[in-house]
PDB file of N, CA and C in Angstrom:
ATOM      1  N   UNK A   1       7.199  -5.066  18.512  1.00  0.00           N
ATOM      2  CA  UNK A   1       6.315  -5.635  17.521  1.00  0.00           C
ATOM      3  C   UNK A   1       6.922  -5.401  16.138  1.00  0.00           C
ATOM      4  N   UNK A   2       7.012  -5.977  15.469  1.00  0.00           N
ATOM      5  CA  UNK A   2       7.629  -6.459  13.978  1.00  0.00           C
ATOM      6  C   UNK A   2       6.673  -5.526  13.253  1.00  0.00           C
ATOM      7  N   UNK A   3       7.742  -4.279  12.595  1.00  0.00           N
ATOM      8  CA  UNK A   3       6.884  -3.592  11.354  1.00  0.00           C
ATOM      9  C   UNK A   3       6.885  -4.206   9.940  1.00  0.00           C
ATOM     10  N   UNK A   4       5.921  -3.635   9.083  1.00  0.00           N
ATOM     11  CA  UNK A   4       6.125  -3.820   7.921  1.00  0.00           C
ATOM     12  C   UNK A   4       5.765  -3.146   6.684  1.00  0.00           C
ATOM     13  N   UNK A   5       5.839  -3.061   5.561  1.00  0.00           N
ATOM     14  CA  UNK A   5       5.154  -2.024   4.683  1.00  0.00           C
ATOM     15  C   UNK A   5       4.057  -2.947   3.706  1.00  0.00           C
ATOM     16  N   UNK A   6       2.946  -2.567   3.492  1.00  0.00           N
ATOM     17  CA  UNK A   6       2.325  -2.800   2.383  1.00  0.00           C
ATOM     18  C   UNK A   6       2.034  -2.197   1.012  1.00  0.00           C
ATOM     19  N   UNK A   7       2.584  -2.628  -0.197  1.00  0.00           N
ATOM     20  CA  UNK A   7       2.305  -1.780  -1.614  1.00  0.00           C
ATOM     21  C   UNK A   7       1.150  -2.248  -2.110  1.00  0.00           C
ATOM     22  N   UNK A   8       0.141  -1.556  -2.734  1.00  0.00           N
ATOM     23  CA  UNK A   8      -0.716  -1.611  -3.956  1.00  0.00           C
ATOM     24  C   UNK A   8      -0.225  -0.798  -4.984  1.00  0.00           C
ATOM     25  N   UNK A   9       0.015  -1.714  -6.037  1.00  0.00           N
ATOM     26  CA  UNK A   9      -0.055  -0.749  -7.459  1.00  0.00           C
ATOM     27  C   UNK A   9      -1.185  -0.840  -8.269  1.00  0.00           C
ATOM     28  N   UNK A  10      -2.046   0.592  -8.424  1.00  0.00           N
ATOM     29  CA  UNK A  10      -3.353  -0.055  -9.474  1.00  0.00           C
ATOM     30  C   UNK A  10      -3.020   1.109 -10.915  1.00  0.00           C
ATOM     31  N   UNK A  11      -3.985   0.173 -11.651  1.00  0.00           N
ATOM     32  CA  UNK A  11      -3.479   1.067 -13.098  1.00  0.00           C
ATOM     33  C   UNK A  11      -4.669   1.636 -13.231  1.00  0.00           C
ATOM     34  N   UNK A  12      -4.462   3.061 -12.519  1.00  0.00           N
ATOM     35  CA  UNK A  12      -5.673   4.274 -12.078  1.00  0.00           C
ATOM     36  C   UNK A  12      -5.631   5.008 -11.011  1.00  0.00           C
ATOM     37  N   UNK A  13      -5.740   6.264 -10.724  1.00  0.00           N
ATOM     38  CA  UNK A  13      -5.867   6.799  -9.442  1.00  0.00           C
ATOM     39  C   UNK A  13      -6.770   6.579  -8.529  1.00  0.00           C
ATOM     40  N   UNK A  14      -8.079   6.313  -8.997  1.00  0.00           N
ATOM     41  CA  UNK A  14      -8.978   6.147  -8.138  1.00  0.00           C
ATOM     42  C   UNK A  14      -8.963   4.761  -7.574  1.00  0.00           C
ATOM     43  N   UNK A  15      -8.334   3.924  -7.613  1.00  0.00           N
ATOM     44  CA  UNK A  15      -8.100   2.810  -7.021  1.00  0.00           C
ATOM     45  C   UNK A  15      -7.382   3.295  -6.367  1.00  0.00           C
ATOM     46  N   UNK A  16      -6.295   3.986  -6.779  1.00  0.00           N
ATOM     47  CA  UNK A  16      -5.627   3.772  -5.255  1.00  0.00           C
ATOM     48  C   UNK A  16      -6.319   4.767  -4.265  1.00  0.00           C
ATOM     49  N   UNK A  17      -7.012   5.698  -4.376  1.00  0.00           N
ATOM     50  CA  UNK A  17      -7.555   6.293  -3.618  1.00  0.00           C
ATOM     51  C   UNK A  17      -8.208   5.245  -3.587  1.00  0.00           C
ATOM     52  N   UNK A  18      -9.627   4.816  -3.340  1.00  0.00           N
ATOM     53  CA  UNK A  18     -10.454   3.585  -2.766  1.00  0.00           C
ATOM     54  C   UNK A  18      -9.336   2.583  -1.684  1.00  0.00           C
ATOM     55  N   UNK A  19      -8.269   2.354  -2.691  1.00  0.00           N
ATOM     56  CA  UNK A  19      -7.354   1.235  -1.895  1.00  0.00           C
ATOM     57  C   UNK A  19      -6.929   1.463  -0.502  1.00  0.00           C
ATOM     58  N   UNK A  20      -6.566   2.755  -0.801  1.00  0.00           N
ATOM     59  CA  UNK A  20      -5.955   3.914   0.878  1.00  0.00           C
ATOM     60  C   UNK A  20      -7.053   4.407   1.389  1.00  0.00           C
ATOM     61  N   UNK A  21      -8.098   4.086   0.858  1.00  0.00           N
ATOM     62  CA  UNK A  21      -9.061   4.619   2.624  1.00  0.00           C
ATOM     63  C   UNK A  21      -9.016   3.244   3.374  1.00  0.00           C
ATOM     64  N   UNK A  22      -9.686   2.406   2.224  1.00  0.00           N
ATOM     65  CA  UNK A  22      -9.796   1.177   2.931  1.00  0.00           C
ATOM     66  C   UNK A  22      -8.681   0.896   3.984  1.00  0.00           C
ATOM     67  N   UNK A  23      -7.755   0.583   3.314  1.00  0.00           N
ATOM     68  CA  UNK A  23      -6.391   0.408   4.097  1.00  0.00           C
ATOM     69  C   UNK A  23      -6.361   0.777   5.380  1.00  0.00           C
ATOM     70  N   UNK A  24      -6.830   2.081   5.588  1.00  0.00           N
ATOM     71  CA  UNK A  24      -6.324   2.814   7.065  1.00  0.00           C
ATOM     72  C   UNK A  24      -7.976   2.739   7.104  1.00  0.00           C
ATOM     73  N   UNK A  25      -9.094   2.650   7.425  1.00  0.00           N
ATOM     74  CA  UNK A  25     -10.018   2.512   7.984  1.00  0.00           C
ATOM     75  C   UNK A  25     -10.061   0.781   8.701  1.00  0.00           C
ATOM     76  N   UNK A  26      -9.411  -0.099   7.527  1.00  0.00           N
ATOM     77  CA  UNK A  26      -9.222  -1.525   8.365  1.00  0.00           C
ATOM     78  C   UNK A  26      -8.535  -1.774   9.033  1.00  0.00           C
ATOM     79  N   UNK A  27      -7.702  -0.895   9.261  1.00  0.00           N
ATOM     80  CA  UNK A  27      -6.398  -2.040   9.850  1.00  0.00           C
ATOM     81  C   UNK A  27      -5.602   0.053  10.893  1.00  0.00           C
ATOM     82  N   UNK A  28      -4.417  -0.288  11.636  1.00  0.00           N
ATOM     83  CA  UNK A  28      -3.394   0.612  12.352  1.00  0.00           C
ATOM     84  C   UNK A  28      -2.368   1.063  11.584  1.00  0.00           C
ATOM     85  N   UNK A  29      -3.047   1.410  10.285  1.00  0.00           N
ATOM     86  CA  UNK A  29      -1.678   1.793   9.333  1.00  0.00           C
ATOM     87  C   UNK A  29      -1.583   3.065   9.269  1.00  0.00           C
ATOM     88  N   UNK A  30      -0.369   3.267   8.623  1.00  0.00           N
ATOM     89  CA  UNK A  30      -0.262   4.778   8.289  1.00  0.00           C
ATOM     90  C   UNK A  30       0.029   4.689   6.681  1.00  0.00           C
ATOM     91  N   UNK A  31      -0.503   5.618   6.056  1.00  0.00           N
ATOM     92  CA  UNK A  31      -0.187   5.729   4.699  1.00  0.00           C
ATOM     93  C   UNK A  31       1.771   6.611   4.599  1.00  0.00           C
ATOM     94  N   UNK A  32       2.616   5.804   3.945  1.00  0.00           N
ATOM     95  CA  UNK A  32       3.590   6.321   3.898  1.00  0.00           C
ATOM     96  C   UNK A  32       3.644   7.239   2.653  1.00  0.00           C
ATOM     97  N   UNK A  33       3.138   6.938   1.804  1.00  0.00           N
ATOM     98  CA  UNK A  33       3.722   7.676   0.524  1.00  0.00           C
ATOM     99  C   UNK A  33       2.796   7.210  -0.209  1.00  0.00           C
ATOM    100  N   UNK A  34       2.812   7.825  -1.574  1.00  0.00           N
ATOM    101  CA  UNK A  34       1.978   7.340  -2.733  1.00  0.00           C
ATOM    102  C   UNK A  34       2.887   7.808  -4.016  1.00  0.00           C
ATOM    103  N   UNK A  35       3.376   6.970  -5.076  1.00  0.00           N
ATOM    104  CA  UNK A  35       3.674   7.165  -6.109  1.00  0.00           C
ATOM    105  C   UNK A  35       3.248   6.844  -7.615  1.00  0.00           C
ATOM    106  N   UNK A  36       3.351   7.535  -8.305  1.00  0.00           N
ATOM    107  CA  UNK A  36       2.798   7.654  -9.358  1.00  0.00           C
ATOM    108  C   UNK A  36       4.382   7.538 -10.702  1.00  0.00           C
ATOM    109  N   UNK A  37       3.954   6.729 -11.916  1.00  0.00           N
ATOM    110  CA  UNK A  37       5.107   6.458 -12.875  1.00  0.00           C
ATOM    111  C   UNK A  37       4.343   7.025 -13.796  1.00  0.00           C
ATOM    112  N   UNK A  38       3.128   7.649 -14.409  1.00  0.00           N
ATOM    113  CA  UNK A  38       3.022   7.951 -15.362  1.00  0.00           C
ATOM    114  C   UNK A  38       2.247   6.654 -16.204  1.00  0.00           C
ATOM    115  N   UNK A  39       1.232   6.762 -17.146  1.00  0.00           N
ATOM    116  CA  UNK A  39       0.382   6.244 -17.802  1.00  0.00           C
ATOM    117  C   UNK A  39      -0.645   5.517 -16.874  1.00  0.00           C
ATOM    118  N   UNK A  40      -1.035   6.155 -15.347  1.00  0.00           N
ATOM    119  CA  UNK A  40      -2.190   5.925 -14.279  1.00  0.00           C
ATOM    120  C   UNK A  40      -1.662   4.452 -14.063  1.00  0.00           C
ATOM    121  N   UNK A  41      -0.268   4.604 -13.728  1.00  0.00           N
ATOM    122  CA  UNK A  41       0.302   3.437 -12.634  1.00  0.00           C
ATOM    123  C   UNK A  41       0.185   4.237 -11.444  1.00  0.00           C
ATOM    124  N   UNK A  42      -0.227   3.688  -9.864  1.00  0.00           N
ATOM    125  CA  UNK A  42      -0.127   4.365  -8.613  1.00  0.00           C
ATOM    126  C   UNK A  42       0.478   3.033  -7.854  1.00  0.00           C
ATOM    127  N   UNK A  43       1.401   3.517  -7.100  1.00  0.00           N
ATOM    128  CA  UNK A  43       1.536   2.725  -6.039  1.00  0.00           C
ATOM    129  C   UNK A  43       1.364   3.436  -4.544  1.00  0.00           C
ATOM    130  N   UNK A  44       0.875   2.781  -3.575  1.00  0.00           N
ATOM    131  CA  UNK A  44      -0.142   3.371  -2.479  1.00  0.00           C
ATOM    132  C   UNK A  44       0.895   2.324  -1.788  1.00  0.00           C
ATOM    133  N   UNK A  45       1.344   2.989  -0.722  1.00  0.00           N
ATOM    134  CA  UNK A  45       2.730   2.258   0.370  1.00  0.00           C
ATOM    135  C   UNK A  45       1.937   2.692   1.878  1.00  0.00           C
ATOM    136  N   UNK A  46       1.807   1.735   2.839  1.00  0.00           N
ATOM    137  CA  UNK A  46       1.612   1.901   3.909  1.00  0.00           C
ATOM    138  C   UNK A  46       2.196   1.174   4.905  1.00  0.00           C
ATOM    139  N   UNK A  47       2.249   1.805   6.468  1.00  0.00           N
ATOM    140  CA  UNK A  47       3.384   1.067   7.143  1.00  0.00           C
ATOM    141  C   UNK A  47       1.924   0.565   8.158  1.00  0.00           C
ATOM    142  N   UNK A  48       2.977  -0.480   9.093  1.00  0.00           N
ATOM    143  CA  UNK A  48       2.284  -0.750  10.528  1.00  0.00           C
ATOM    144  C   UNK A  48       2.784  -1.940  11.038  1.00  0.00           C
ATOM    145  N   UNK A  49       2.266  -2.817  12.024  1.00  0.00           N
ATOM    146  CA  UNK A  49       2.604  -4.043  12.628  1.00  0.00           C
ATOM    147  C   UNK A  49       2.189  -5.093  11.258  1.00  0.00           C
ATOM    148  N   UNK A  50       2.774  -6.163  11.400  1.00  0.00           N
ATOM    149  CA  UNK A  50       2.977  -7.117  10.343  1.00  0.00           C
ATOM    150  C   UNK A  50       1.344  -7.809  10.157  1.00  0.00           C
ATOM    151  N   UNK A  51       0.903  -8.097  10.932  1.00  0.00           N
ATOM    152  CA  UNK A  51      -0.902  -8.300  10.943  1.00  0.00           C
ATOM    153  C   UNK A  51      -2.006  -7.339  10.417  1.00  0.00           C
ATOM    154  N   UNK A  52      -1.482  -5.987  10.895  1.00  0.00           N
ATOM    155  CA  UNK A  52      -1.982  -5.155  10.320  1.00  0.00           C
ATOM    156  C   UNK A  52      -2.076  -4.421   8.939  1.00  0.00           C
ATOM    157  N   UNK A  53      -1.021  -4.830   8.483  1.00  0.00           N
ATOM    158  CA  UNK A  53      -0.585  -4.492   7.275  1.00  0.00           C
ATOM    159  C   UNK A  53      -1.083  -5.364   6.088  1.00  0.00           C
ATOM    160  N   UNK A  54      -1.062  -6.820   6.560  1.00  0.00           N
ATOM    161  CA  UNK A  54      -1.566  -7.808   5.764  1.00  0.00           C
ATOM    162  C   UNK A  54      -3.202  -7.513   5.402  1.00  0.00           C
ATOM    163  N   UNK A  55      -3.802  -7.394   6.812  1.00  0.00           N
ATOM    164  CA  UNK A  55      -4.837  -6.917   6.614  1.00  0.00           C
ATOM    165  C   UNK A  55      -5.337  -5.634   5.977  1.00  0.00           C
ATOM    166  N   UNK A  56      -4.746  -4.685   5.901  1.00  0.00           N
ATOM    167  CA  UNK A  56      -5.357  -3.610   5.542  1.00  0.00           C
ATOM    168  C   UNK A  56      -4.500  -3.551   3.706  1.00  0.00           C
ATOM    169  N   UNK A  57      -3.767  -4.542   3.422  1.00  0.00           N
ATOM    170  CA  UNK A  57      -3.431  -4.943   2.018  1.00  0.00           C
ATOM    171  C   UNK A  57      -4.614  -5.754   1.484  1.00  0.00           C
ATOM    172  N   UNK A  58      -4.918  -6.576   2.011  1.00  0.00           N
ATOM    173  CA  UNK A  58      -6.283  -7.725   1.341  1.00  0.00           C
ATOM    174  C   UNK A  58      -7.451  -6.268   1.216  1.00  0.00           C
ATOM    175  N   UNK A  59      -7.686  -5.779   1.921  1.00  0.00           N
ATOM    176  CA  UNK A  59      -8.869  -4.809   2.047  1.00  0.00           C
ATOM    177  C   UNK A  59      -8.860  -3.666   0.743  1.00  0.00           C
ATOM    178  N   UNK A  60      -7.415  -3.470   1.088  1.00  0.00           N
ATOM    179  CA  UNK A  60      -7.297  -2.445   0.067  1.00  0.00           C
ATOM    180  C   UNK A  60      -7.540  -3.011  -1.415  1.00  0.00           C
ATOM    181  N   UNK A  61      -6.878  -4.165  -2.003  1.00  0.00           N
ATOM    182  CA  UNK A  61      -6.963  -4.531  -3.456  1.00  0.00           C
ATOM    183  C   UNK A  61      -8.368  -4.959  -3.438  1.00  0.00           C
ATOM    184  N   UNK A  62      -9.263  -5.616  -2.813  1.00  0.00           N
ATOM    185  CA  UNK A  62     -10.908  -5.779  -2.529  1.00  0.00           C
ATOM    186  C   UNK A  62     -11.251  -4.328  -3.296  1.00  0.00           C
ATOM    187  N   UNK A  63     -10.959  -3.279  -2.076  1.00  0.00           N
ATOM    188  CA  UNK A  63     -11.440  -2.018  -2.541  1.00  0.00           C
ATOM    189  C   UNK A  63     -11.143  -1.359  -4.167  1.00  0.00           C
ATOM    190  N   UNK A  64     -10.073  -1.772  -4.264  1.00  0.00           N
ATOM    191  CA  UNK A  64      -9.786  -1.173  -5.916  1.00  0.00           C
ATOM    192  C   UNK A  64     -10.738  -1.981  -6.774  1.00  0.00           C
ATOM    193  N   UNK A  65     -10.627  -3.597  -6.488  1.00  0.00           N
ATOM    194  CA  UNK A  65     -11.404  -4.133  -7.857  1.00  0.00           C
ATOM    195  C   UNK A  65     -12.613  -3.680  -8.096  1.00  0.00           C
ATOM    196  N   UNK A  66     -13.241  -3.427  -6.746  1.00  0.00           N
ATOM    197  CA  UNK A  66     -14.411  -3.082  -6.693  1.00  0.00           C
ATOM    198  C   UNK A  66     -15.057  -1.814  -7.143  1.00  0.00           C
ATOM    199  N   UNK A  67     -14.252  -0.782  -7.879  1.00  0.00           N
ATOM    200  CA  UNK A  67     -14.488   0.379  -8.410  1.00  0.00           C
ATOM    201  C   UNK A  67     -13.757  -0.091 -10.088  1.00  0.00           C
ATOM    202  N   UNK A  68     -13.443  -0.987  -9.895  1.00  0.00           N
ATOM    203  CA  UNK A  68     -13.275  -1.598 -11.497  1.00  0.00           C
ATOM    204  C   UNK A  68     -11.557  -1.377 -12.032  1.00  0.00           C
ATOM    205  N   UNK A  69     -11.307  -1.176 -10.876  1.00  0.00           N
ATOM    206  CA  UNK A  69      -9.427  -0.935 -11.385  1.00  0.00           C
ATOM    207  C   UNK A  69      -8.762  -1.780 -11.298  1.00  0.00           C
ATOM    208  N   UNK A  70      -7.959  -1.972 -12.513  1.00  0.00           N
ATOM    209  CA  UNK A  70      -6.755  -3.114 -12.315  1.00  0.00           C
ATOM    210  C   UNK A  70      -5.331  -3.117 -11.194  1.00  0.00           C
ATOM    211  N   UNK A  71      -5.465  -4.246 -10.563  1.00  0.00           N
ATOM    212  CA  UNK A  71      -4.425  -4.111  -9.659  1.00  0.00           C
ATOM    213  C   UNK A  71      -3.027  -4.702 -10.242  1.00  0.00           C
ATOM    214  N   UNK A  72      -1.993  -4.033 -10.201  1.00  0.00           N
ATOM    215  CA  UNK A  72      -1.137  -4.364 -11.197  1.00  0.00           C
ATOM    216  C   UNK A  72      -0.398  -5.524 -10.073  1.00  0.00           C
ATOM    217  N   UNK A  73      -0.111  -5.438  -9.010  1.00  0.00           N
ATOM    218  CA  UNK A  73       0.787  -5.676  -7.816  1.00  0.00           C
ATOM    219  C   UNK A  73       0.450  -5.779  -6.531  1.00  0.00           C
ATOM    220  N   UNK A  74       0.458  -6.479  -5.442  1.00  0.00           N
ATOM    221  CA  UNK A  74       0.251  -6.530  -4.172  1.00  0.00           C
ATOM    222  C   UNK A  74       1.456  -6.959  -3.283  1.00  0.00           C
ATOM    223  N   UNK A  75       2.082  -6.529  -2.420  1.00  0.00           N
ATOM    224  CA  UNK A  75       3.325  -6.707  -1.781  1.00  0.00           C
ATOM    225  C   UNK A  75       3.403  -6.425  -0.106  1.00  0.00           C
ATOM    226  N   UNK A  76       3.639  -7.554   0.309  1.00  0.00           N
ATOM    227  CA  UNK A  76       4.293  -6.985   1.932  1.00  0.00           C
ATOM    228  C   UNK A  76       5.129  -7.592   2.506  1.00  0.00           C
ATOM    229  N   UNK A  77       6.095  -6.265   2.803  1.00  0.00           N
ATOM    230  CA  UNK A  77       7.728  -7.048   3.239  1.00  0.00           C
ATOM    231  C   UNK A  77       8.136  -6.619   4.946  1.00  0.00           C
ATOM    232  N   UNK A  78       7.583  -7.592   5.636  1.00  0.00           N
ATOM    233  CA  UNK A  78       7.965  -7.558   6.965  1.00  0.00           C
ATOM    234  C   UNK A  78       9.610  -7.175   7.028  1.00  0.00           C
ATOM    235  N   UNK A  79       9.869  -6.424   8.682  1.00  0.00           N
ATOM    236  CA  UNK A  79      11.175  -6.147   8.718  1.00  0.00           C
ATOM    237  C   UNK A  79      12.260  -5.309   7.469  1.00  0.00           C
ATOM    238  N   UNK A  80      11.450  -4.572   7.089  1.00  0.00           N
ATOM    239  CA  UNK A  80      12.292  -4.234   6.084  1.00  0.00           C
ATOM    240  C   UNK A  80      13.118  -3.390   6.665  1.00  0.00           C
ATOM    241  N   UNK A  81      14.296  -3.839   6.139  1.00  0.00           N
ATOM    242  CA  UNK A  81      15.840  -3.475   6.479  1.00  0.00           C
ATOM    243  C   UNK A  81      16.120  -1.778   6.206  1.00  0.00           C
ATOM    244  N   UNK A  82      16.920  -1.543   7.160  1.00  0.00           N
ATOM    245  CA  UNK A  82      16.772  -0.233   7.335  1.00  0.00           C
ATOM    246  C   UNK A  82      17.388   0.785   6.144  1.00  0.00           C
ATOM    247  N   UNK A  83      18.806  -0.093   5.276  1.00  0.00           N
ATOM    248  CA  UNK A  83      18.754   0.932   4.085  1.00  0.00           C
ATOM    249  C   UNK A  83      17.723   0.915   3.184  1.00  0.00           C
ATOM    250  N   UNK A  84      17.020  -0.108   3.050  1.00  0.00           N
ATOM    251  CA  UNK A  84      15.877   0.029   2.030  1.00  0.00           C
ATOM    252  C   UNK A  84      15.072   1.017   2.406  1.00  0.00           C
ATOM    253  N   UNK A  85      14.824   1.218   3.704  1.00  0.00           N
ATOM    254  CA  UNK A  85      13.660   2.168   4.192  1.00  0.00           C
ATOM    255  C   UNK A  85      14.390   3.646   4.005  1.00  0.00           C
ATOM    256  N   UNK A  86      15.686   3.775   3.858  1.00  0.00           N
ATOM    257  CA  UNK A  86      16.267   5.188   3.574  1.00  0.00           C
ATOM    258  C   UNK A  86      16.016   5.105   2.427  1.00  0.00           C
ATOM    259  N   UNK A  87      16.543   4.558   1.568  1.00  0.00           N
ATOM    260  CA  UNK A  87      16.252   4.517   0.010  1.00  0.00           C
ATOM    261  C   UNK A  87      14.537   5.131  -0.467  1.00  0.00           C
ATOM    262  N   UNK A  88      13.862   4.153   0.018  1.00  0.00           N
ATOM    263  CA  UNK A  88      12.887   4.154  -0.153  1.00  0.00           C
ATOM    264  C   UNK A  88      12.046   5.809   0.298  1.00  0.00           C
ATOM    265  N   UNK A  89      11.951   6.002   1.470  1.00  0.00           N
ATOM    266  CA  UNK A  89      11.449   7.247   1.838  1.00  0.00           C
ATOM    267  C   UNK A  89      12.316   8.056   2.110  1.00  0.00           C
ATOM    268  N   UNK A  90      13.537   8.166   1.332  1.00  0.00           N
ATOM    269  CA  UNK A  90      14.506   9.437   1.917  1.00  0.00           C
ATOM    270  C   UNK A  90      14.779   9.683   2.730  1.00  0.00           C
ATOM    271  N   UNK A  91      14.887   9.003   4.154  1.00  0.00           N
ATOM    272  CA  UNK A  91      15.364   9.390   5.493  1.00  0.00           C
ATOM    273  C   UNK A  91      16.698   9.920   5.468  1.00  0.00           C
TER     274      UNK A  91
END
């Protein structure tokens, strides 16, 4: 089954917290990571099957607006290639 990752970036923490429950309460994801740049940018990264991911991305930015946070970004990149995924999470 075809993985993939989903990003939310919201400009606030508590979105992305809201964003990442949702996320993994809708959908077979796993939360990979969460990063933060400074001035309450978050980006909230989660993995899973390519359906699942889509889904638990729509759910999640739902969930942020809905606590009033701006979503800066929404992203999902099926198959992502395996140096990106070293890059990305340090493997």
């Amino acid at each position: 089954m075809p993985s993939a990752i989903g990003m939310i970036e919201t400009l606030g923490f508590i979105g992305a917290v809201e964003a990442a429950d949702a996320m993994t309460k809708t959908a077979a994801v796993t939360i990979e990571k969460y990063e933060t740049i400074g001035n309450g940018y978050t980006t909230t990264i989660v993995r899973g099957d390519v359906g699942a991911v889509t889904a638990a991305v729509e759910a999640g930015k739902a969930a942020a607006e809905r606590v009033g946070e701006k979503i800066i970004a929404v992203h999902i990149i099926a198959n992502l290639d395996p140096e990106v995924d070293r890059v990305i999470f340090r493997k």
